[in-house]
C-alpha atoms as a PDB file:
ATOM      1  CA  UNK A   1      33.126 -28.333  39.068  1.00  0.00           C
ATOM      2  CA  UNK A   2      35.116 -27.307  41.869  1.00  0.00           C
ATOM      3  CA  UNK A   3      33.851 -23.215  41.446  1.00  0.00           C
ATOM      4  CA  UNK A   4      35.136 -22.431  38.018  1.00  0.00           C
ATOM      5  CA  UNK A   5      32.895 -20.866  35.883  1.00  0.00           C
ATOM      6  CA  UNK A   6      33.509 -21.002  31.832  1.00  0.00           C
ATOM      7  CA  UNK A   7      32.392 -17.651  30.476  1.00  0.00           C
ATOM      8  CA  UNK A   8      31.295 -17.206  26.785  1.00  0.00           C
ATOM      9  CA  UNK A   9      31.514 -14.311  24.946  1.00  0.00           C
ATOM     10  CA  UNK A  10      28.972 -13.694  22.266  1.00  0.00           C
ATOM     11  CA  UNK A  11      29.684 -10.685  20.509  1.00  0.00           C
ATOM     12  CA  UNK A  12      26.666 -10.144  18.110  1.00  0.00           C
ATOM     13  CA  UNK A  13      27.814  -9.357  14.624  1.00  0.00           C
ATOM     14  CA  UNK A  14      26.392  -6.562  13.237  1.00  0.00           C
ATOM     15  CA  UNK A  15      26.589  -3.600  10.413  1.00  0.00           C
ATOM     16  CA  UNK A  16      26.606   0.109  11.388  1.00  0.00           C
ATOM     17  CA  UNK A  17      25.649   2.471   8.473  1.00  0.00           C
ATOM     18  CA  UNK A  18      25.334   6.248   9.056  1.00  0.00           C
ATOM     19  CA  UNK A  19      23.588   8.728   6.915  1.00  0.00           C
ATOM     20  CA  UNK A  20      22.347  12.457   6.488  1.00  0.00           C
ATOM     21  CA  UNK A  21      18.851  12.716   6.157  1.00  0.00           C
ATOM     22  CA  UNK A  22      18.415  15.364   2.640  1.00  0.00           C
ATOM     23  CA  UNK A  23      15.116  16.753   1.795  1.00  0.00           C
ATOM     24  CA  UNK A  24      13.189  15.990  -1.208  1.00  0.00           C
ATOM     25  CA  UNK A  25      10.663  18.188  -1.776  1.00  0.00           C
ATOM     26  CA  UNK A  26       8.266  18.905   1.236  1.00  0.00           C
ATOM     27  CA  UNK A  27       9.422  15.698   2.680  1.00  0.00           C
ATOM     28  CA  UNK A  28      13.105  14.442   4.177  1.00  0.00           C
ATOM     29  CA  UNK A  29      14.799  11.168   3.186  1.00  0.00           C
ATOM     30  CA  UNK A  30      17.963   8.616   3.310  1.00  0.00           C
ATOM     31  CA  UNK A  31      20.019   7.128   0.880  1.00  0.00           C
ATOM     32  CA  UNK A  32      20.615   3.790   1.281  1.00  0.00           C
ATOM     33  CA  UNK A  33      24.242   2.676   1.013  1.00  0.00           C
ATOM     34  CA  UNK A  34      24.427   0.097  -1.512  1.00  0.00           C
ATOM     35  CA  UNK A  35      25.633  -3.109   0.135  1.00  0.00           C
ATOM     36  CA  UNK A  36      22.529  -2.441   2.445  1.00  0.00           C
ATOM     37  CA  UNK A  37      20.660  -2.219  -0.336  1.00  0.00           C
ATOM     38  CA  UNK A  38      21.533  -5.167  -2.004  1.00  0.00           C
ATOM     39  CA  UNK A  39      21.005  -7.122   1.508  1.00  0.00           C
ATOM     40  CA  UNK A  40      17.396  -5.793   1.588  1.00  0.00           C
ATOM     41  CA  UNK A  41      17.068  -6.901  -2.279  1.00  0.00           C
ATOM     42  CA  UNK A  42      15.510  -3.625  -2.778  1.00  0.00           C
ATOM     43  CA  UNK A  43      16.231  -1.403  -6.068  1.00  0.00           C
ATOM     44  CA  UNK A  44      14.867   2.362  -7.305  1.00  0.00           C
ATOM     45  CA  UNK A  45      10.653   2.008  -6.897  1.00  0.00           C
ATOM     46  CA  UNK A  46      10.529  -0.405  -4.041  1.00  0.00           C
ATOM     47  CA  UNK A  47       8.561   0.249  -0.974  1.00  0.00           C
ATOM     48  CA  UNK A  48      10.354  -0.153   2.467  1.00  0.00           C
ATOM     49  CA  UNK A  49       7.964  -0.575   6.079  1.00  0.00           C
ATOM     50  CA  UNK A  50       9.961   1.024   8.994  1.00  0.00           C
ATOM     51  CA  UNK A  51       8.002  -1.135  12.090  1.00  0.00           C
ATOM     52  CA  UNK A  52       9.015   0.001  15.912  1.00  0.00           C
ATOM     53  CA  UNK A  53       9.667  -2.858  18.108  1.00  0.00           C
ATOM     54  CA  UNK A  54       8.951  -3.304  21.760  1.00  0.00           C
ATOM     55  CA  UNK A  55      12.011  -1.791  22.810  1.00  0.00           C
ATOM     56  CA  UNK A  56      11.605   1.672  20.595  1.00  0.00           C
ATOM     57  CA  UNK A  57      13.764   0.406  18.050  1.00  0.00           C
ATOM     58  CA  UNK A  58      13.053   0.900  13.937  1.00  0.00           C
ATOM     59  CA  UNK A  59      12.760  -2.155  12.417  1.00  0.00           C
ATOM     60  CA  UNK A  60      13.412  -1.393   8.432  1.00  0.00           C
ATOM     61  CA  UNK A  61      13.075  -4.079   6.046  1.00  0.00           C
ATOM     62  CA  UNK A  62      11.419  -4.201   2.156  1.00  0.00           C
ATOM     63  CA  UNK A  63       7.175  -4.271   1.922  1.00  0.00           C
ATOM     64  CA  UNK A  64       6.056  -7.281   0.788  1.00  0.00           C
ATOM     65  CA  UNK A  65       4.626  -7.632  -2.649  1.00  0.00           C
ATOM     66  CA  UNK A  66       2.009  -9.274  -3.494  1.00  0.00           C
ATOM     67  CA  UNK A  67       0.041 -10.159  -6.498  1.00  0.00           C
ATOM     68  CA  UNK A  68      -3.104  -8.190  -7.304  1.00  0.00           C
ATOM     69  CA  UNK A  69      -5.707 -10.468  -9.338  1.00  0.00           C
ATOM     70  CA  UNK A  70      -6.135  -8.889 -13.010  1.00  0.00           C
ATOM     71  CA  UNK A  71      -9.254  -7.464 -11.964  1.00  0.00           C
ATOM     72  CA  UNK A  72      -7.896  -5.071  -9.474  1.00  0.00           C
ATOM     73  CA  UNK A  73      -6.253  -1.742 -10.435  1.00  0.00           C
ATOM     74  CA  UNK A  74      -3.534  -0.258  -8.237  1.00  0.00           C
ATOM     75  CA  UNK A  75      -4.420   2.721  -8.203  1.00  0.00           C
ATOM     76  CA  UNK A  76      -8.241   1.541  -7.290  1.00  0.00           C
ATOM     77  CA  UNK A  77      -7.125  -0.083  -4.121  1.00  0.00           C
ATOM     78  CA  UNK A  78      -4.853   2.992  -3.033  1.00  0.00           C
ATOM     79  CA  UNK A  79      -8.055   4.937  -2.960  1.00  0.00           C
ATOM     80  CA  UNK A  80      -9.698   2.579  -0.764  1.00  0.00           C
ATOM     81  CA  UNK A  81      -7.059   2.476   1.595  1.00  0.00           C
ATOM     82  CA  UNK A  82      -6.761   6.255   1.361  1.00  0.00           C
ATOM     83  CA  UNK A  83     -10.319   6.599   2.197  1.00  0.00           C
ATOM     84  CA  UNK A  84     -10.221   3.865   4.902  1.00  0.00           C
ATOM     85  CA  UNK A  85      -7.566   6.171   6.993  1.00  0.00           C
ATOM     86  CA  UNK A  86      -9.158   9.095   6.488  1.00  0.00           C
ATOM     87  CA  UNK A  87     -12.818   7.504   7.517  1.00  0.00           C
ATOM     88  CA  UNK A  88     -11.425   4.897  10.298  1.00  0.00           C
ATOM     89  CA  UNK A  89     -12.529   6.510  13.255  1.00  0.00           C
ATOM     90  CA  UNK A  90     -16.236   6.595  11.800  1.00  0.00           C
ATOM     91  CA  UNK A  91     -15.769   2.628  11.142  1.00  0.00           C
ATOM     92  CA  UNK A  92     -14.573   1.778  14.539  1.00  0.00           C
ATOM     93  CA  UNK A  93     -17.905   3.794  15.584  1.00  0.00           C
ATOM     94  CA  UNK A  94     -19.926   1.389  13.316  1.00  0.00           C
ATOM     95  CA  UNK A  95     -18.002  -1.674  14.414  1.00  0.00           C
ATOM     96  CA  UNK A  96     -19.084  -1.118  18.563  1.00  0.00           C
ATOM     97  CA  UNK A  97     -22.666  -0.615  17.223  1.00  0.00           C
END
């Protein structure tokens, strides 16, 4: 190989969308433009996770959905969770005992 060195160049393709952030009532939000929408599959209703990676970045992709069996209410289970935050530090305590 007398010395030469082949060099590659990888240029990552990627999609830069830019937004104002509007309120809505006592909180603030984005639109989504709609090509990024429609790669998310994601429509009016839909809940999005925003997940911070290792490097600070915000990782935003759709929730996933899953079934509830028909003797679970929605609205039943978002109370427990509710609770659960609000009570977590008092269930770690019980965990370590």
């Amino acid at each position: 190989m007398n010395g030469v060195v082949k060099l590659t160049n990888d240029k990552q393709k990627f999609s830069r969308y830019s937004r104002k952030i509007g309120r809505m009532g006592n909180s603030l939000g984005v639109s989504l433009p709609k090509r990024l929408a429609e790669k998310l599959n994601v429509s009016q209703g839909d809940e999005m996770e925003f997940i911070e990676n290792e490097h600070g970045e915000i990782v935003l992709r759709k929730a996933r959905q899953s079934k509830l069996p028909d003797n679970v209410r929605p609205e039943v289970l978002e109370a427990f969770f509710d609770v659960f935050e609000e009570d977590e530090g008092i269930l770690e305590d019980l965990k370590d005992r």
